[in-house]
Protein backbone atom coordinates (compact mmCIF):
# COMPACT_ATOMS: atom_id res chain seq x y z
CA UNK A 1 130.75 114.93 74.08
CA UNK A 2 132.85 115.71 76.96
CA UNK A 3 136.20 115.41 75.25
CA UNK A 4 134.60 118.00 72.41
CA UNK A 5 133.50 120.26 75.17
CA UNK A 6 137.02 120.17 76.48
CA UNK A 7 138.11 121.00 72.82
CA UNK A 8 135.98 123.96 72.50
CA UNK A 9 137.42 125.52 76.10
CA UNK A 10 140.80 125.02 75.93
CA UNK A 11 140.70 126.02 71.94
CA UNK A 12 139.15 129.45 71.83
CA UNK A 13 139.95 132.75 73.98
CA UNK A 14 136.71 133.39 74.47
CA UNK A 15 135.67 130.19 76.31
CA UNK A 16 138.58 130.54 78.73
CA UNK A 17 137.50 133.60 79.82
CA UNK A 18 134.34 132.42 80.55
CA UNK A 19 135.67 129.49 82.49
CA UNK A 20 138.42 131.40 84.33
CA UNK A 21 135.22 133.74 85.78
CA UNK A 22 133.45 130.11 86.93
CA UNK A 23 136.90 128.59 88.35
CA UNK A 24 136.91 128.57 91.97
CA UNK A 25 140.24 130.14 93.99
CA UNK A 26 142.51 127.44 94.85
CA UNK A 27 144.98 126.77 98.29
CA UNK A 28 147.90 125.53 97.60
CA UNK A 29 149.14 122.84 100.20
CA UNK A 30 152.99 121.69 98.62
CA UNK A 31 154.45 121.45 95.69
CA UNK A 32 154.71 118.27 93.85
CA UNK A 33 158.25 118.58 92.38
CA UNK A 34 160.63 120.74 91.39
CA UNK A 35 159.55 123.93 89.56
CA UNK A 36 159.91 123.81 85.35
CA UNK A 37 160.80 125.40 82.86
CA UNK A 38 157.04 126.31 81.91
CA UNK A 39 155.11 125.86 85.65
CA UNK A 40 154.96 125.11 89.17
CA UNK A 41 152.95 122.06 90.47
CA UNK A 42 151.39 121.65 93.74
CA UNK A 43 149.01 119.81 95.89
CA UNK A 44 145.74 122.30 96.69
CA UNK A 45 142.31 122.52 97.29
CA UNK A 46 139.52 124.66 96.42
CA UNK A 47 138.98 127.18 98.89
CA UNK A 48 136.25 126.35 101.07
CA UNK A 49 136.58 122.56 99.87
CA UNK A 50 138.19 119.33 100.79
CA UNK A 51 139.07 117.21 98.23
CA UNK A 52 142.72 117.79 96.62
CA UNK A 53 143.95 118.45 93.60
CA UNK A 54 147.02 118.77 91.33
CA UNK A 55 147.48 122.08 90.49
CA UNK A 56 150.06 123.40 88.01
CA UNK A 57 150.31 127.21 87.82
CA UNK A 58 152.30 128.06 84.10
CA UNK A 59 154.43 131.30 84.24
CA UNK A 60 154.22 134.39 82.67
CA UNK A 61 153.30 134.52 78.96
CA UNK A 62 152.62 130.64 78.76
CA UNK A 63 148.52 130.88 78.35
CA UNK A 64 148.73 128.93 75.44
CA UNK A 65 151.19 126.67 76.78
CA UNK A 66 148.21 126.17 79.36
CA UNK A 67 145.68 126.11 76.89
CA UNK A 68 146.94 123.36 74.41
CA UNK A 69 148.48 121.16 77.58
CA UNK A 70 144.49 120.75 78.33
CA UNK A 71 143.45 119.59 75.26
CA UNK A 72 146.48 117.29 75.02
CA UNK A 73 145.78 115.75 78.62
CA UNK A 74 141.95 115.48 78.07
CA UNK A 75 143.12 113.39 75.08
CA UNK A 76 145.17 110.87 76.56
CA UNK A 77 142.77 111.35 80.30
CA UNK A 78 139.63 109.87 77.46
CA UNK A 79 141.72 106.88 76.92
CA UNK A 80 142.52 106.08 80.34
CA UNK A 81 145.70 107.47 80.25
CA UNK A 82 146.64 110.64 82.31
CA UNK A 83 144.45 112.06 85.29
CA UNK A 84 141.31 113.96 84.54
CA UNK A 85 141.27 117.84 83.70
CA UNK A 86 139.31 119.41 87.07
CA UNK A 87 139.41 123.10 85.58
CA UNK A 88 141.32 125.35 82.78
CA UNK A 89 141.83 128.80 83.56
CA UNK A 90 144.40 131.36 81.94
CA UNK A 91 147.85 130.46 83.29
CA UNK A 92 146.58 127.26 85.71
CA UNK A 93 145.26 123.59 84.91
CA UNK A 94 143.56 121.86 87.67
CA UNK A 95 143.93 117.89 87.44
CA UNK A 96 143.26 114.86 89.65
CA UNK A 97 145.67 114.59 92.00
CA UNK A 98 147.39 111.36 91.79
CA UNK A 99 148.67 110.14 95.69
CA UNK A 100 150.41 107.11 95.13
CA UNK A 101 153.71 108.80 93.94
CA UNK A 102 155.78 108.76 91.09
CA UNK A 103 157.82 106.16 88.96
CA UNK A 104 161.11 107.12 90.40
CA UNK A 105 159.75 107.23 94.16
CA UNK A 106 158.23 104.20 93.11
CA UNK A 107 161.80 102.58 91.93
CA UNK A 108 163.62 104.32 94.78
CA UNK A 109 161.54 102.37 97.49
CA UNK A 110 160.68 99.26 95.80
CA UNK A 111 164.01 98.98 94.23
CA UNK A 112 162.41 96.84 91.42
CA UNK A 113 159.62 97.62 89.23
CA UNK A 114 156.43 94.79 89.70
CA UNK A 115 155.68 92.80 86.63
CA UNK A 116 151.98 94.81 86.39
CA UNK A 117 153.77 98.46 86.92
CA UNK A 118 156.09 97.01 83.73
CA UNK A 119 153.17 95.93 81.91
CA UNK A 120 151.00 99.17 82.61
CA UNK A 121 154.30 101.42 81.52
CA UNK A 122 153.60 99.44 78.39
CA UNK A 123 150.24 99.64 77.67
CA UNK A 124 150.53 103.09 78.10
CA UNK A 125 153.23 104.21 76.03
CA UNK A 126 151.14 101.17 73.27
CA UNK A 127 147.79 103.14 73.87
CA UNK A 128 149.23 106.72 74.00
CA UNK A 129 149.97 106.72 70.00
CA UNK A 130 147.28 104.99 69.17
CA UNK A 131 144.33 106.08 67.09
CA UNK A 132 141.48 107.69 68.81
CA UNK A 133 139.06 105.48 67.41
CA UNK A 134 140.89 102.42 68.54
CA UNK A 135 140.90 103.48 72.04
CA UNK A 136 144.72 105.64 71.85
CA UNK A 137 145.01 109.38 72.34
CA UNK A 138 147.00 109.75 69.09
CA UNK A 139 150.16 111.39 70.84
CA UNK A 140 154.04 111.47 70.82
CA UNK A 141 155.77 112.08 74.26
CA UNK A 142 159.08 113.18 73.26
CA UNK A 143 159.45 113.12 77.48
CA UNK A 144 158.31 109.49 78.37
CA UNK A 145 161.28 108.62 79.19
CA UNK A 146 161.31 110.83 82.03
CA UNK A 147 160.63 108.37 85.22
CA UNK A 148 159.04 111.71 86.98
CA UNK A 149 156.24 111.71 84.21
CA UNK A 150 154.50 108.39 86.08
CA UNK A 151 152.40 109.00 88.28
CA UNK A 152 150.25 106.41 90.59
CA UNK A 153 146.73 107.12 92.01
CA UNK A 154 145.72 105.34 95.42
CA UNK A 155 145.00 102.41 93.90
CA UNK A 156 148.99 101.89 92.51
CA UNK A 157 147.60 102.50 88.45
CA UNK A 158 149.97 104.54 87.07
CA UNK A 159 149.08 106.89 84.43
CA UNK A 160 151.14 109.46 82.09
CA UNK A 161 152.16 113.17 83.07
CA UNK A 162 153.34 116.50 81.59
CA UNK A 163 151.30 117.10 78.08
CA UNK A 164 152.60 120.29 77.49
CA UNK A 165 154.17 121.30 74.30
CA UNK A 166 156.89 121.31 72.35
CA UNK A 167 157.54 117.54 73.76
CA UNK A 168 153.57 116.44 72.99
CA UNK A 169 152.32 116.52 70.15
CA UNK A 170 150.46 114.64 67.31
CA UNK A 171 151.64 111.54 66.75
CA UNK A 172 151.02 112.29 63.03
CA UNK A 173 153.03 110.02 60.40
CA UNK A 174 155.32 108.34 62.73
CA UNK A 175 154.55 104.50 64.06
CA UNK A 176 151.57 104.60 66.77
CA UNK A 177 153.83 102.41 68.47
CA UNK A 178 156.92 105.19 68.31
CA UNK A 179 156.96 105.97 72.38
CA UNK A 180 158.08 102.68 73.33
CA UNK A 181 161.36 103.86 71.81
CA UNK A 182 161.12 106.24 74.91
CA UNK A 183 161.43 102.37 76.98
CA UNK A 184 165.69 103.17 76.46
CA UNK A 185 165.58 106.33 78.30
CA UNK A 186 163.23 105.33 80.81
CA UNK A 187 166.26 102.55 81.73
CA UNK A 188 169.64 103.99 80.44
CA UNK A 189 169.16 107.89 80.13
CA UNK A 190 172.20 108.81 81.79
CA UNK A 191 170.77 111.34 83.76
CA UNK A 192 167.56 110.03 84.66
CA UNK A 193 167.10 106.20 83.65
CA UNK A 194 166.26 103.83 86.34
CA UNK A 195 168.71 101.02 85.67
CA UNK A 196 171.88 103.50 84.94
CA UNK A 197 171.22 105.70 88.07
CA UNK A 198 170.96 102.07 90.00
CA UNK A 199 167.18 102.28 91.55
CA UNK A 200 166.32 99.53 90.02
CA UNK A 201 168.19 95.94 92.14
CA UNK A 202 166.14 93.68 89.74
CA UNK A 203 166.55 93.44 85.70
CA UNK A 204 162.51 94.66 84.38
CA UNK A 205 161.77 91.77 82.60
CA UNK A 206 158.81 93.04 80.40
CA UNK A 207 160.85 96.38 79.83
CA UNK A 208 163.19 94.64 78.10
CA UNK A 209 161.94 93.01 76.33
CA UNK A 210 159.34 94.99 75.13
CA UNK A 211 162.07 97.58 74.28
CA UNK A 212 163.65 94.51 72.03
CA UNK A 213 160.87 93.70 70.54
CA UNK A 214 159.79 97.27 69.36
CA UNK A 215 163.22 97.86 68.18
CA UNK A 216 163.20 94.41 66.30
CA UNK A 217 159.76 94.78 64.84
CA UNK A 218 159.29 98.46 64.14
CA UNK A 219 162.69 100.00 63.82
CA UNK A 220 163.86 96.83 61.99
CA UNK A 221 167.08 97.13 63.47
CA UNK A 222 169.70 94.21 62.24
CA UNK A 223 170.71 93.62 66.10
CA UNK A 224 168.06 94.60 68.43
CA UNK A 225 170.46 95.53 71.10
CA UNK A 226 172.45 98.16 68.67
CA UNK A 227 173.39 101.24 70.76
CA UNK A 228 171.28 104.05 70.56
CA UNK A 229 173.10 106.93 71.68
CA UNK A 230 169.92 108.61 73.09
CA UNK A 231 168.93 105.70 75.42
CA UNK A 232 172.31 104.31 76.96
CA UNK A 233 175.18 105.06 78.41
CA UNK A 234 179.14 105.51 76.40
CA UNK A 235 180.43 102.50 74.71
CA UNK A 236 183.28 103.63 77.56
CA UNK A 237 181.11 103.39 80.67
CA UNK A 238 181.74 99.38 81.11
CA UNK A 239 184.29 97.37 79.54
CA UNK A 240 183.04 94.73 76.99
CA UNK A 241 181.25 92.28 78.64
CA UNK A 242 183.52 88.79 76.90
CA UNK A 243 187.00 91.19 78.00
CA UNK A 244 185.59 91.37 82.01
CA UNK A 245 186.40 88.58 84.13
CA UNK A 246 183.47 86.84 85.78
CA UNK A 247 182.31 88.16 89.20
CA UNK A 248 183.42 84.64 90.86
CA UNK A 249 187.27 85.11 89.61
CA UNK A 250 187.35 88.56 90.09
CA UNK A 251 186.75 88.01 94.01
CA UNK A 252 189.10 85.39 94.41
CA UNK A 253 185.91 82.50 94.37
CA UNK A 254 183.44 84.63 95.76
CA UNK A 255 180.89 86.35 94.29
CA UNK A 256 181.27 90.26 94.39
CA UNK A 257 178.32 92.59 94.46
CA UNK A 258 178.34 94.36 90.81
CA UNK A 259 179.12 97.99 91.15
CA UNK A 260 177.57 99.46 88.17
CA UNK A 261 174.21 98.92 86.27
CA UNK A 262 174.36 96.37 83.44
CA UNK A 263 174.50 98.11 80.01
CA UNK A 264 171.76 98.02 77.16
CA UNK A 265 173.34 94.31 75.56
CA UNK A 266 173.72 92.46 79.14
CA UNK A 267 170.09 93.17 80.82
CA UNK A 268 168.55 92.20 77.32
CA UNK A 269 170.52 89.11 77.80
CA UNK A 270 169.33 88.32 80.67
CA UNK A 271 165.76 89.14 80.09
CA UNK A 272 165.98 86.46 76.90
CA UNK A 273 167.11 83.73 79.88
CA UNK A 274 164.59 84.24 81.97
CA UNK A 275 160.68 83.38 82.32
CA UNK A 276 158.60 85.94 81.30
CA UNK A 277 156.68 87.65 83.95
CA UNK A 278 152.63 86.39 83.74
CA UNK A 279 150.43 89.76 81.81
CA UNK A 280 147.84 91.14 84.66
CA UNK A 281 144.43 90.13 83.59
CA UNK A 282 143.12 93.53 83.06
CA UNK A 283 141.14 94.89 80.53
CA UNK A 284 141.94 97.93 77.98
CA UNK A 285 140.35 101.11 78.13
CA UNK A 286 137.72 100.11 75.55
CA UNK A 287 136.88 96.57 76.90
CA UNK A 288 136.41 98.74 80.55
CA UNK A 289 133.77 100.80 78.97
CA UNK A 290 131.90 97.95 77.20
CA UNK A 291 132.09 95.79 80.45
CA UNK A 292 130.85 99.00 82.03
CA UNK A 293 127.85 99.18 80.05
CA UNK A 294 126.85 95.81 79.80
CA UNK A 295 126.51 95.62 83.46
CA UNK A 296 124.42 98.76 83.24
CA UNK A 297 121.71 97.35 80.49
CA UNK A 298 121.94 94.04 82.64
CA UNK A 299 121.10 95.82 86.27
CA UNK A 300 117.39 95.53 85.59
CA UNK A 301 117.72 91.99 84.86
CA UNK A 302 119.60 90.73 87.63
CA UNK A 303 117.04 92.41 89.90
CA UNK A 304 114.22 90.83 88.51
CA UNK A 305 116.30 87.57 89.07
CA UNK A 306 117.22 88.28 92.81
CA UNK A 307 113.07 89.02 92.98
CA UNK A 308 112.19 85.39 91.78
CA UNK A 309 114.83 83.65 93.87
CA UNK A 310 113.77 85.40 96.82
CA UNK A 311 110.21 84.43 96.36
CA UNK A 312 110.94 81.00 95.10
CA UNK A 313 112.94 80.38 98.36
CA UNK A 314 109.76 81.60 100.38
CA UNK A 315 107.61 79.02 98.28
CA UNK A 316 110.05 76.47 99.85
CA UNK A 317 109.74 77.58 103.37
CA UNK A 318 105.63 77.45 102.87
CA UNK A 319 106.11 74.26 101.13
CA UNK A 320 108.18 72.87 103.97
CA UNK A 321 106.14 74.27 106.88
């Protein structure tokens, strides 16, 4: 019901007018990024309030930029996703601010990514394209690869950012499972990705492999490690791995530190030779929501239980006495 209300505001001119008049003013505190193309995002607060918020304020002649960035966001926020929509209002969206940084801060002080960050990058580009009646949001990111569009809450969860079109959309006839592709910019994007900008010290296991396995299974390609020029760097960047003499006779006997990322074929290498990293024992959206309300028909119950063991324990002590 909340997801159709949602629908109904950020759909129709009329409702957004009504909740622009109901949506409080707003301070803003910093802002969270460098300005886009579309909007600015900051930190802010309600006036008169306390509790923070994201707040991204779209430029001039963007309200339905605004308006269809809601609905997208309240999609993927229902399946656990992105951060909640706080407010809609012509030319700002008001979200739950997330605290705990993003995916490239993230890489930039960890300098590795831990096996649950890896595996929750996963289920969220898995989940994102997904149908909406198997727990998904039914969307294409054509920016998830964009290390800056993960974000953490306190707790370290990361969740999905940016929802505004043309890059979002429907994921419509392609494969639900179509934004893991983005996995080979998130690494290799020249510009941005995480292992060819050098943030990253240790290979992402589950990345890789994932990455592999998507481009095995669902692109069908003949060699999962072909090149895709989107995702890694020029066939010129490195020379070819069986041409480059190993570290140890390079140096003379010693090891020398490598001074450049390794390219697409090497780190999947590697990830094939080594252990693969345990899966955190956390359940999906829609097991959350049925654990969630089991507990809630079963709160009477274990009352009543506490009840009789806490008289059948005073039996004892009478018993005893």
């Amino acid at each position: 019901m909340l997801l159709s209300l949602q629908r109904e505001v950020v759909q129709t001119e009329s409702k957004t007018t009504a909740l622009d008049a109901e949506m409080p003013s707003y301070e803003t505190l910093r802002p969270l990024g460098a300005p886009g193309k579309d909007k600015t995002v900051y930190e802010a607060r309600a006036v008169g309030g306390s509790e923070r918020v994201a707040l991204a304020r779209y430029h001039k002649g963007k309200g339905r930029t605004v308006r269809t960035e809601a609905a997208n966001q309240a999609l993927a926020a229902a399946a656990g996703l992105a951060p909640q929509v706080v407010d809609v209002a012509a030319g700002q969206l008001v979200s739950k601010l997330l605290s705990g940084g993003t995916l490239l801060e993230l890489a930039q002080q960890q300098g590795k990514l831990t096996a649950d960050q890896q595996w929750r990058i996963v289920e969220l580009l898995t989940q994102l394209g997904a149908p909406e009646q198997e727990g998904g949001a039914g969307l294409r990111h054509g920016d998830a690869g964009n290390p800056a569009n993960y974000a953490a809450d306190a707790s370290g969860t990361l969740f999905m950012l940016d929802f505004a079109p043309p890059h979002v959309k429907g994921i419509g006839k392609q494969h639900p499972l179509a934004n893991l592709n983005s996995l080979g910019s998130l690494l290799w994007d020249p510009g941005k990705g995480l292992l060819r900008r050098g943030f990253l010290t240790e290979p992402p296991l589950v990345l890789l492999r994932e990455f592999r396995k998507y481009r095995r299974d669902v692109v069908g390609a003949a060699d999962a490690r072909d090149p895709d020029p989107m995702s890694i760097p020029p066939a010129t960047a490195r020379p070819s791995p069986r041409a480059r003499p190993s570290p140890a006779a390079a140096s003379g006997g010693r090891r020398r530190k490598q001074s450049s990322p390794p390219r697409q074929d090497e780190a999947l290498d590697v990830a094939d030779e080594l252990p693969e990293p345990p899966r955190p024992n956390r359940p999906g959206p829609l097991a959350a929501v049925l654990c969630l309300t089991a507990a809630t028909l079963v709160g009477g119950l274990g009352a009543v239980l506490a009840a009789f063991a806490s008289a059948h324990r005073a039996r004892g002590e009478v018993v005893g006495a």
